[in-house]
PDB file of N, CA and C in Angstrom:
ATOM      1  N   UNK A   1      60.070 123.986  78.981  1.00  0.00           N
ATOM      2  CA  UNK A   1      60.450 122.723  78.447  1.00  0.00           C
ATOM      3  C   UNK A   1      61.804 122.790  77.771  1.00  0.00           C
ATOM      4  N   UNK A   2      62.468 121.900  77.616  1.00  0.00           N
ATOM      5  CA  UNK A   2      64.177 121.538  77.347  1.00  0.00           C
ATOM      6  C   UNK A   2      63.812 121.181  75.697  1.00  0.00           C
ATOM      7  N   UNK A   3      64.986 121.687  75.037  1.00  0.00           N
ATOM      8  CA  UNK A   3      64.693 121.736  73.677  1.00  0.00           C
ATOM      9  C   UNK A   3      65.424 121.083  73.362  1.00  0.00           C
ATOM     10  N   UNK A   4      65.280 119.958  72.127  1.00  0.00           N
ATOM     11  CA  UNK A   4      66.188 118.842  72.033  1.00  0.00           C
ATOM     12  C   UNK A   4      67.559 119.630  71.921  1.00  0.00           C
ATOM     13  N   UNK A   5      67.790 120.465  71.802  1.00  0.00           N
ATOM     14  CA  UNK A   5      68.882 120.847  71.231  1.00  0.00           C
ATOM     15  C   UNK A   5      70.036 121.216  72.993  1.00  0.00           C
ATOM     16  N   UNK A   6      69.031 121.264  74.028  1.00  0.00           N
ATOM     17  CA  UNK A   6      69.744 121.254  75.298  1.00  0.00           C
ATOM     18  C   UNK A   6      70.252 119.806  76.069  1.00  0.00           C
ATOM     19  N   UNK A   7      69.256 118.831  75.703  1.00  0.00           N
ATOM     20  CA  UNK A   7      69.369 117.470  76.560  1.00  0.00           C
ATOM     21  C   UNK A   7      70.811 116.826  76.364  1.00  0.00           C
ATOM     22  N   UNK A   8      71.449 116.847  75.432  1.00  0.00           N
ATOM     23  CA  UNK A   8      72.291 116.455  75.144  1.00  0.00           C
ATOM     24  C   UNK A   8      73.493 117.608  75.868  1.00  0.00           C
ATOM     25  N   UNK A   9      73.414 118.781  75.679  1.00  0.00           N
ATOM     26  CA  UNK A   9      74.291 119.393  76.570  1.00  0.00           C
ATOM     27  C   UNK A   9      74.332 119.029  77.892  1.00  0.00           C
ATOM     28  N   UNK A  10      73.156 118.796  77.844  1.00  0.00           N
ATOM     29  CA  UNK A  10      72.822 118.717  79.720  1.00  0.00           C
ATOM     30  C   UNK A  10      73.545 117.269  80.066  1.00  0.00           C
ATOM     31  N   UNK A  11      73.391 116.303  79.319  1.00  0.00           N
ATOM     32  CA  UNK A  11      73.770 114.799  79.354  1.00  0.00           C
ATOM     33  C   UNK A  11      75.540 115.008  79.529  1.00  0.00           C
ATOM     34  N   UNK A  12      76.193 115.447  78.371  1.00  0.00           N
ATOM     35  CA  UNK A  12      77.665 116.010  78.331  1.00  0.00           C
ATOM     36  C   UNK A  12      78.026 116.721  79.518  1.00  0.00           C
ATOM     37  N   UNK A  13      77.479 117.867  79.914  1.00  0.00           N
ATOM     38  CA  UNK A  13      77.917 118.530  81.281  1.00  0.00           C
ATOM     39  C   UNK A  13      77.932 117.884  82.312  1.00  0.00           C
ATOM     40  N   UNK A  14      76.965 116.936  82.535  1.00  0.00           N
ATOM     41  CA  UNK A  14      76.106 115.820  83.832  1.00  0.00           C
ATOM     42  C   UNK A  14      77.729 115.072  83.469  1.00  0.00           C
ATOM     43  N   UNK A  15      77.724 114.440  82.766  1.00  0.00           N
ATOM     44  CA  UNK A  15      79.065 113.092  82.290  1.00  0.00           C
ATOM     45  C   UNK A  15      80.315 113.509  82.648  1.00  0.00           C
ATOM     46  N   UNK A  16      80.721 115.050  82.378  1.00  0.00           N
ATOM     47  CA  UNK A  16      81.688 115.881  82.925  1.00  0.00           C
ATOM     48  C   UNK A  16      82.042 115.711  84.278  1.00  0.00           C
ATOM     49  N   UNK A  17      80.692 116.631  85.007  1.00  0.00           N
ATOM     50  CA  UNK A  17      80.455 116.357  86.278  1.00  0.00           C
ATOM     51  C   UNK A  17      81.407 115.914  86.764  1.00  0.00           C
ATOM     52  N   UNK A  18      80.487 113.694  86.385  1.00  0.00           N
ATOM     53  CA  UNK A  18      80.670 113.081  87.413  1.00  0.00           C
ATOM     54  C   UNK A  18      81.885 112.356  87.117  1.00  0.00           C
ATOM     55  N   UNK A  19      82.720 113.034  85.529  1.00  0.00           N
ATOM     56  CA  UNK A  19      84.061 112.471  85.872  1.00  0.00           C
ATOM     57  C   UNK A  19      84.983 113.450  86.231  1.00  0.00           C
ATOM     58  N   UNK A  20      84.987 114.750  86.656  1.00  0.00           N
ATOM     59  CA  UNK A  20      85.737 115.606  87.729  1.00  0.00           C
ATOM     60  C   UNK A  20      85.452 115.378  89.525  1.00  0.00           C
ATOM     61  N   UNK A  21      83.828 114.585  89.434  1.00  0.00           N
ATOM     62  CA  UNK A  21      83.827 114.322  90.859  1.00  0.00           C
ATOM     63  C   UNK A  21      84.665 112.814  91.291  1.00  0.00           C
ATOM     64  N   UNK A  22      84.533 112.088  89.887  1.00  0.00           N
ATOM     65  CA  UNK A  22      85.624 111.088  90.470  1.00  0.00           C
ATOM     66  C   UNK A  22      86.968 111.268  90.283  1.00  0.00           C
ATOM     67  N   UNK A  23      87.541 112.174  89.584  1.00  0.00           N
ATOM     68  CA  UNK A  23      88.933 112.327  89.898  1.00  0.00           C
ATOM     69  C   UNK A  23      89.586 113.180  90.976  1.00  0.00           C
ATOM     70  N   UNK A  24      88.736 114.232  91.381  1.00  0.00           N
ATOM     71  CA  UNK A  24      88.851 114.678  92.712  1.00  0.00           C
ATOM     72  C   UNK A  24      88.859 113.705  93.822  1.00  0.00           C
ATOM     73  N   UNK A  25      87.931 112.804  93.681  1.00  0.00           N
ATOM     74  CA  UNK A  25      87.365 111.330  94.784  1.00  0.00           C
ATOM     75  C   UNK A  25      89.112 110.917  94.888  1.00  0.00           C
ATOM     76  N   UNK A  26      89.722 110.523  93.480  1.00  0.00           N
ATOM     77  CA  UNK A  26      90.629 109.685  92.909  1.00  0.00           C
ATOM     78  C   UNK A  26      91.801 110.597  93.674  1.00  0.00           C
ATOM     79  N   UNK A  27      91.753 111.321  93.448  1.00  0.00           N
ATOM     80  CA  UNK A  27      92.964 112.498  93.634  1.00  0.00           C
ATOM     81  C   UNK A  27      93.439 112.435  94.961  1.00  0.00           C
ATOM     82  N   UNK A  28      91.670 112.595  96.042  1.00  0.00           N
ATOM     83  CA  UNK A  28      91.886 112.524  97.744  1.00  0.00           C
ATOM     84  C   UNK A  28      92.177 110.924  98.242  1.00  0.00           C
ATOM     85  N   UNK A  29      92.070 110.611  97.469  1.00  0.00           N
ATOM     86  CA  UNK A  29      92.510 109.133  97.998  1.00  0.00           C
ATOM     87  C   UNK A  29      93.871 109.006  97.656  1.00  0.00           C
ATOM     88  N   UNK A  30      94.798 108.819  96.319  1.00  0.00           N
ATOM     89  CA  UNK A  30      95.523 108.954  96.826  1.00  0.00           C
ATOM     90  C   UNK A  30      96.695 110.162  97.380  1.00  0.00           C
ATOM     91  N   UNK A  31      96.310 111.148  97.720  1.00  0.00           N
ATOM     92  CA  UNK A  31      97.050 111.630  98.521  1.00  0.00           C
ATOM     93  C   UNK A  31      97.355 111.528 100.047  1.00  0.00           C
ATOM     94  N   UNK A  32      95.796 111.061 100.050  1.00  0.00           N
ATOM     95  CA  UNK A  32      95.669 109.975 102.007  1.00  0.00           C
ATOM     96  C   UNK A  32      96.174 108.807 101.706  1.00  0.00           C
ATOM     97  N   UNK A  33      96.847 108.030 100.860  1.00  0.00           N
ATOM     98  CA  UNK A  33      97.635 106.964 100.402  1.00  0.00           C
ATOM     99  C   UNK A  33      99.267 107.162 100.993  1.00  0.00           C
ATOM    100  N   UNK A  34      99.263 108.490 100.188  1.00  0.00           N
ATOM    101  CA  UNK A  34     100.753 108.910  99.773  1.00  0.00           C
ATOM    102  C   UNK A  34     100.997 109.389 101.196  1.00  0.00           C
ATOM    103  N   UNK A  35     100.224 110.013 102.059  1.00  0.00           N
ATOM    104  CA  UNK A  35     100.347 110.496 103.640  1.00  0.00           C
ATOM    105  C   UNK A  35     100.585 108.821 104.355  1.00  0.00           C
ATOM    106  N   UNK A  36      99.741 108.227 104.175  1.00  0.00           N
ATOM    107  CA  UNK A  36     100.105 107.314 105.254  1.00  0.00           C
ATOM    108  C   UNK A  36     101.399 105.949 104.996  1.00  0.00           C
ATOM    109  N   UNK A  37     101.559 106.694 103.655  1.00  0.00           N
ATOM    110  CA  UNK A  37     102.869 106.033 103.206  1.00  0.00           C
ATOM    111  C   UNK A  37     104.166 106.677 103.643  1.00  0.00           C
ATOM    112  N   UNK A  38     103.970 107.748 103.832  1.00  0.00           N
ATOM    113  CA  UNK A  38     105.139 108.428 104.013  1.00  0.00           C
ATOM    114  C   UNK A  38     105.305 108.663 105.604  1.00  0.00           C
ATOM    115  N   UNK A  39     104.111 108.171 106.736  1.00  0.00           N
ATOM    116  CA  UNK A  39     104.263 107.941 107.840  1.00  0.00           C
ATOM    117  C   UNK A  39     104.932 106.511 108.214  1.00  0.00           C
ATOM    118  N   UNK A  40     104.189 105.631 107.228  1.00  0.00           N
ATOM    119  CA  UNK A  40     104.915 104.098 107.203  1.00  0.00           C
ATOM    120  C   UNK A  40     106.225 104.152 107.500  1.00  0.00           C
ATOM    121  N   UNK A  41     107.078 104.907 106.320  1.00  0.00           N
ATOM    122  CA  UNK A  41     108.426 105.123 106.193  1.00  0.00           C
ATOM    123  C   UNK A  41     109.036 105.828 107.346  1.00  0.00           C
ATOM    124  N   UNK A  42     108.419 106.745 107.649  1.00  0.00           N
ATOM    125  CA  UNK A  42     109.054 107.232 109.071  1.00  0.00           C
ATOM    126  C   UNK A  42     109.333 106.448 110.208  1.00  0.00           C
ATOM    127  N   UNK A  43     108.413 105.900 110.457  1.00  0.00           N
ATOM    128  CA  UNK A  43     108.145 104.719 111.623  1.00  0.00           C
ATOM    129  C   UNK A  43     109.470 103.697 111.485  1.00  0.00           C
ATOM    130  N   UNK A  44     109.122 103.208 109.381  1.00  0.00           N
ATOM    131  CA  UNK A  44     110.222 102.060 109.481  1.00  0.00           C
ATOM    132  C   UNK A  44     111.668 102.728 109.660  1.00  0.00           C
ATOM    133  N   UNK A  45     111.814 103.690 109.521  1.00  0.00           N
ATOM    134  CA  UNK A  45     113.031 104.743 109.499  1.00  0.00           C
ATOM    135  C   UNK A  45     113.274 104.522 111.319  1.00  0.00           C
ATOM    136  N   UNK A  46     112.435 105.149 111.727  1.00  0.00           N
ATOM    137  CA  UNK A  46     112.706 105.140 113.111  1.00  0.00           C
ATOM    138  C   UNK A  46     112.839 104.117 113.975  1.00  0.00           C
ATOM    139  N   UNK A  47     112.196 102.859 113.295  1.00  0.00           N
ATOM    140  CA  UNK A  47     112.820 101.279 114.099  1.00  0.00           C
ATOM    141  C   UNK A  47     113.806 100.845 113.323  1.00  0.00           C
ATOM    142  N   UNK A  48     114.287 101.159 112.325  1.00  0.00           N
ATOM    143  CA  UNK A  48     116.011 101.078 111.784  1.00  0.00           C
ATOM    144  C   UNK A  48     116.841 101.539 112.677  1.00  0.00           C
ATOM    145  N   UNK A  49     116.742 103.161 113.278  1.00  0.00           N
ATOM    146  CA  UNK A  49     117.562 103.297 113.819  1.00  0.00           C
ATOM    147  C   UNK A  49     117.615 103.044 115.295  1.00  0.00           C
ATOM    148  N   UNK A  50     116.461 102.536 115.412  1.00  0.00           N
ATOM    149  CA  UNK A  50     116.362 101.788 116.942  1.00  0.00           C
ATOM    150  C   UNK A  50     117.173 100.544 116.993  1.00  0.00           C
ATOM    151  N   UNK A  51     116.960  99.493 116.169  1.00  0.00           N
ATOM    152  CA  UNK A  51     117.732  98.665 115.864  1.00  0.00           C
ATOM    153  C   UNK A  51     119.239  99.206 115.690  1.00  0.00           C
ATOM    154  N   UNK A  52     119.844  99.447 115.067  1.00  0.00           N
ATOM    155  CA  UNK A  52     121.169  99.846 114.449  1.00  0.00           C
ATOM    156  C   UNK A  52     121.606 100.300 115.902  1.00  0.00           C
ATOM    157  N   UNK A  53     121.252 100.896 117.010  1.00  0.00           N
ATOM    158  CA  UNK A  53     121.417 101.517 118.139  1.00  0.00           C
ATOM    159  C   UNK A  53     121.742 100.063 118.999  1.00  0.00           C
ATOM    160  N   UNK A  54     120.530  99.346 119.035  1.00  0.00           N
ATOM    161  CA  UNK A  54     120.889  98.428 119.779  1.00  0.00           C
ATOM    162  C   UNK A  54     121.824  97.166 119.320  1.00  0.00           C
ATOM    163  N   UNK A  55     121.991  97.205 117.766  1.00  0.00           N
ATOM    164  CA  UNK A  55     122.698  96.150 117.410  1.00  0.00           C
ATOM    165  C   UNK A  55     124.591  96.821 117.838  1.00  0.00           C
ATOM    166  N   UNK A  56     124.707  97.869 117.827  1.00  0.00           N
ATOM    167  CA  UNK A  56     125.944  98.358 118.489  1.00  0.00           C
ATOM    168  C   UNK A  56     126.093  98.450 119.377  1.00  0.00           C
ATOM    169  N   UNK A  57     124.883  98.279 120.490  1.00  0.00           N
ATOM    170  CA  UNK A  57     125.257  98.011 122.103  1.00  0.00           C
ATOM    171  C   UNK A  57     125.485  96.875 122.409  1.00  0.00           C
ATOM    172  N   UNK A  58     124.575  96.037 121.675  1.00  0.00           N
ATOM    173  CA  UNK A  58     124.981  94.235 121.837  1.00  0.00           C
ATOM    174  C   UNK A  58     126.069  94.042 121.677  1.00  0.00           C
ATOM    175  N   UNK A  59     126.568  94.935 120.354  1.00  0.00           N
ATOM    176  CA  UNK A  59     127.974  94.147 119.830  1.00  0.00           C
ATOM    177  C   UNK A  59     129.447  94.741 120.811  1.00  0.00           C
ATOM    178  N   UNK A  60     128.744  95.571 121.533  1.00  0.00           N
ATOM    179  CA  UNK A  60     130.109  96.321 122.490  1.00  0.00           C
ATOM    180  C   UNK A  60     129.821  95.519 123.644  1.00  0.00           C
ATOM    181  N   UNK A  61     128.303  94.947 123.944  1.00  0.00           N
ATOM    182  CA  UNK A  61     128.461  94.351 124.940  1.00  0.00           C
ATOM    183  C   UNK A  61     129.528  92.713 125.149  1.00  0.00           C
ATOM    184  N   UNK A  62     128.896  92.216 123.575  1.00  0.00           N
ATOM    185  CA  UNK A  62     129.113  90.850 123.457  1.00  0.00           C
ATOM    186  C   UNK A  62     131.167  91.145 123.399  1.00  0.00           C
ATOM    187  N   UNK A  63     131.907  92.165 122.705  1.00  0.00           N
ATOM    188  CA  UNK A  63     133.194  91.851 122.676  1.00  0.00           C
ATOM    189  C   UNK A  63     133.630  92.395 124.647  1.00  0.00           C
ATOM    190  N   UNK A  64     132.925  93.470 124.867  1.00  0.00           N
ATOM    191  CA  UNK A  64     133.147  93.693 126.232  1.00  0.00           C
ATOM    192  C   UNK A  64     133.075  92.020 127.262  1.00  0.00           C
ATOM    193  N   UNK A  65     132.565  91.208 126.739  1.00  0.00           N
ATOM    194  CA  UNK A  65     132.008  89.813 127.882  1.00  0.00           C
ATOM    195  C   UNK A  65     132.984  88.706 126.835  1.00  0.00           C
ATOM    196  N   UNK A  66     133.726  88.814 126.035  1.00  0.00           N
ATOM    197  CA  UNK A  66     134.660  88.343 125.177  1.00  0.00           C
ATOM    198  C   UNK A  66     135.840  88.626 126.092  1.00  0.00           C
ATOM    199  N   UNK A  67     136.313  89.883 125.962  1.00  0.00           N
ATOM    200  CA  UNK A  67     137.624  90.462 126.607  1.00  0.00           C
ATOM    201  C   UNK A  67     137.541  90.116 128.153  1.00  0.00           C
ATOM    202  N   UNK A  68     136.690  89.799 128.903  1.00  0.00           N
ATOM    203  CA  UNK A  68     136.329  89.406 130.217  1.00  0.00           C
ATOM    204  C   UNK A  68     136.818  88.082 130.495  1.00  0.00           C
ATOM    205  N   UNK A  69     136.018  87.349 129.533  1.00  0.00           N
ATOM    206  CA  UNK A  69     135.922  85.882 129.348  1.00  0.00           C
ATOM    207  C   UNK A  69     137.249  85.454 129.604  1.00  0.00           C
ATOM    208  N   UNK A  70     138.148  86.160 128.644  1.00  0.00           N
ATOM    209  CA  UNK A  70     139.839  85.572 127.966  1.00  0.00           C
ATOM    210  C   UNK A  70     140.348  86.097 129.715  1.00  0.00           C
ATOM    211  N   UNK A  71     140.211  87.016 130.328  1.00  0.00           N
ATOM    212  CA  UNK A  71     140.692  87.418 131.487  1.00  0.00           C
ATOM    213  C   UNK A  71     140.309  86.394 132.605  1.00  0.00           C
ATOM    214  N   UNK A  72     139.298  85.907 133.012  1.00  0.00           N
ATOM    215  CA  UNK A  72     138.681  84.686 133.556  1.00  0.00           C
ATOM    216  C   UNK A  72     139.135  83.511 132.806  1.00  0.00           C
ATOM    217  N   UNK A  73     139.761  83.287 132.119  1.00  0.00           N
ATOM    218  CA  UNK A  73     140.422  81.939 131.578  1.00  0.00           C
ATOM    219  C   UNK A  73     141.949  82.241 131.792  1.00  0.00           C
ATOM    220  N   UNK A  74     142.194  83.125 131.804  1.00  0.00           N
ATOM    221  CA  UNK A  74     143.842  82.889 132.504  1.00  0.00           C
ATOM    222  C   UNK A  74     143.798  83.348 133.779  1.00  0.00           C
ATOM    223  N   UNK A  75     143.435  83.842 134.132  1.00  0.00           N
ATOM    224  CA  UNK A  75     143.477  83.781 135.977  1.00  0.00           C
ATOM    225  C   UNK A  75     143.206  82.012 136.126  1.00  0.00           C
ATOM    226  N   UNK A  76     142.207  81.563 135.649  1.00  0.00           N
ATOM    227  CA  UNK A  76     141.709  79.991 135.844  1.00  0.00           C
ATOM    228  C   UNK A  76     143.261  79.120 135.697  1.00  0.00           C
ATOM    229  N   UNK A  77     143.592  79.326 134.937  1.00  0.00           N
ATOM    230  CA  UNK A  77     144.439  79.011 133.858  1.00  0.00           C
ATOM    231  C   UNK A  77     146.045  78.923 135.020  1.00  0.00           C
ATOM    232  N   UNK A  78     145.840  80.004 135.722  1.00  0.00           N
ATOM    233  CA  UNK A  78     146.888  80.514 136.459  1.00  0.00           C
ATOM    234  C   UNK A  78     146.575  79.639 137.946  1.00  0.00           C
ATOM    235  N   UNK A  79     145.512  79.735 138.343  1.00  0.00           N
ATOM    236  CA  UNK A  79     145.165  79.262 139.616  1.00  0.00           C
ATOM    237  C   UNK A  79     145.098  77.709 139.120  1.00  0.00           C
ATOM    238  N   UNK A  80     145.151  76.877 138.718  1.00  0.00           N
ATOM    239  CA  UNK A  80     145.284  75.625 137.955  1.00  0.00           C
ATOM    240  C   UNK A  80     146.912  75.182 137.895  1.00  0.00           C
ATOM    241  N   UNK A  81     147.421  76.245 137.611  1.00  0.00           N
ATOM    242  CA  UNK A  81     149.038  75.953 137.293  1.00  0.00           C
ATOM    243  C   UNK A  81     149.502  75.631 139.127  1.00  0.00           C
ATOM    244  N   UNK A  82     148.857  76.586 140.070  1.00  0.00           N
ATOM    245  CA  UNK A  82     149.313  76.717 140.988  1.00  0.00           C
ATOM    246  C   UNK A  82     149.190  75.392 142.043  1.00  0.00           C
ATOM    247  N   UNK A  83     147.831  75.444 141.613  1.00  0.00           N
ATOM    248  CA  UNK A  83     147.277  73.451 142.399  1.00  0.00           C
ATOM    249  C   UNK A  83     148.400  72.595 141.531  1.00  0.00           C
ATOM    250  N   UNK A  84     148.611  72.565 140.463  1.00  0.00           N
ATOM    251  CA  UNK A  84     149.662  71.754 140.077  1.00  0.00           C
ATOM    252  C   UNK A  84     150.724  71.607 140.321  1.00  0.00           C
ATOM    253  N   UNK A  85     150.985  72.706 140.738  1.00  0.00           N
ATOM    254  CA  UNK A  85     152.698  72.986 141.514  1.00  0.00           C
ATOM    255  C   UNK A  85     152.631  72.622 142.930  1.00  0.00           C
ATOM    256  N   UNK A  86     151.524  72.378 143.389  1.00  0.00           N
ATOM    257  CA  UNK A  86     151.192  72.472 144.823  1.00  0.00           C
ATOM    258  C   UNK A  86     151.166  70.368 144.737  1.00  0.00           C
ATOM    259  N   UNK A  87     150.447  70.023 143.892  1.00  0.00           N
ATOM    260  CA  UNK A  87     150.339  68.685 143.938  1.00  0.00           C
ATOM    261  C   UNK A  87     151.626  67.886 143.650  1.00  0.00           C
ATOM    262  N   UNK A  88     152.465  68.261 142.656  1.00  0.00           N
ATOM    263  CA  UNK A  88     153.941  68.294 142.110  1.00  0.00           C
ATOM    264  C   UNK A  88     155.018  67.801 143.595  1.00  0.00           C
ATOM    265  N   UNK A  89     154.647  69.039 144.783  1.00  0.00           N
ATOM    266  CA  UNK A  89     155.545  69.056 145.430  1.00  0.00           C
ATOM    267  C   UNK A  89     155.475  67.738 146.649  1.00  0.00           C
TER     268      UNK A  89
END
């Protein structure tokens, strides 16, 4: 039989316990927090630089179809002058 003089230890140790089993609980959670946070970031890391990749191909594309454009407006520009000289005469 448990002597009053143990129940109360036993109660204190038990209370211990079950607040080292919840901070261990506490602990693994968040470190599976802090893991799938730090995969988050990778991912968003890695569609940054997916983006940033393609926002510099657009933008070489879009001045590449710019510099085209201005070349197709004076040839136009030129072949226009020529019907005019042609209608002129």
């Amino acid at each position: 039989m448990a002597t009053p003089g143990q129940q109360p230890e036993s109660d204190a140790l038990s209370h211990l316990e079950d607040r080292i089993q919840r901070a261990v609980a506490l602990v693994q959670g968040l470190r599976q927090e802090k893991e799938a946070a730090l995969k988050e970031i990778d991912a968003s890391r890695s569609a940054l630089e997916d983006s940033r990749n393609t926002i510099a191909r657009l933008s070489e594309e879009v001045e590449s179809m710019r510099a085209e454009r201005l070349q197709v407006r004076g040839r136009l520009e030129k072949l226009i002058g020529h019907i005019d000289q042609l209608g002129a005469s």
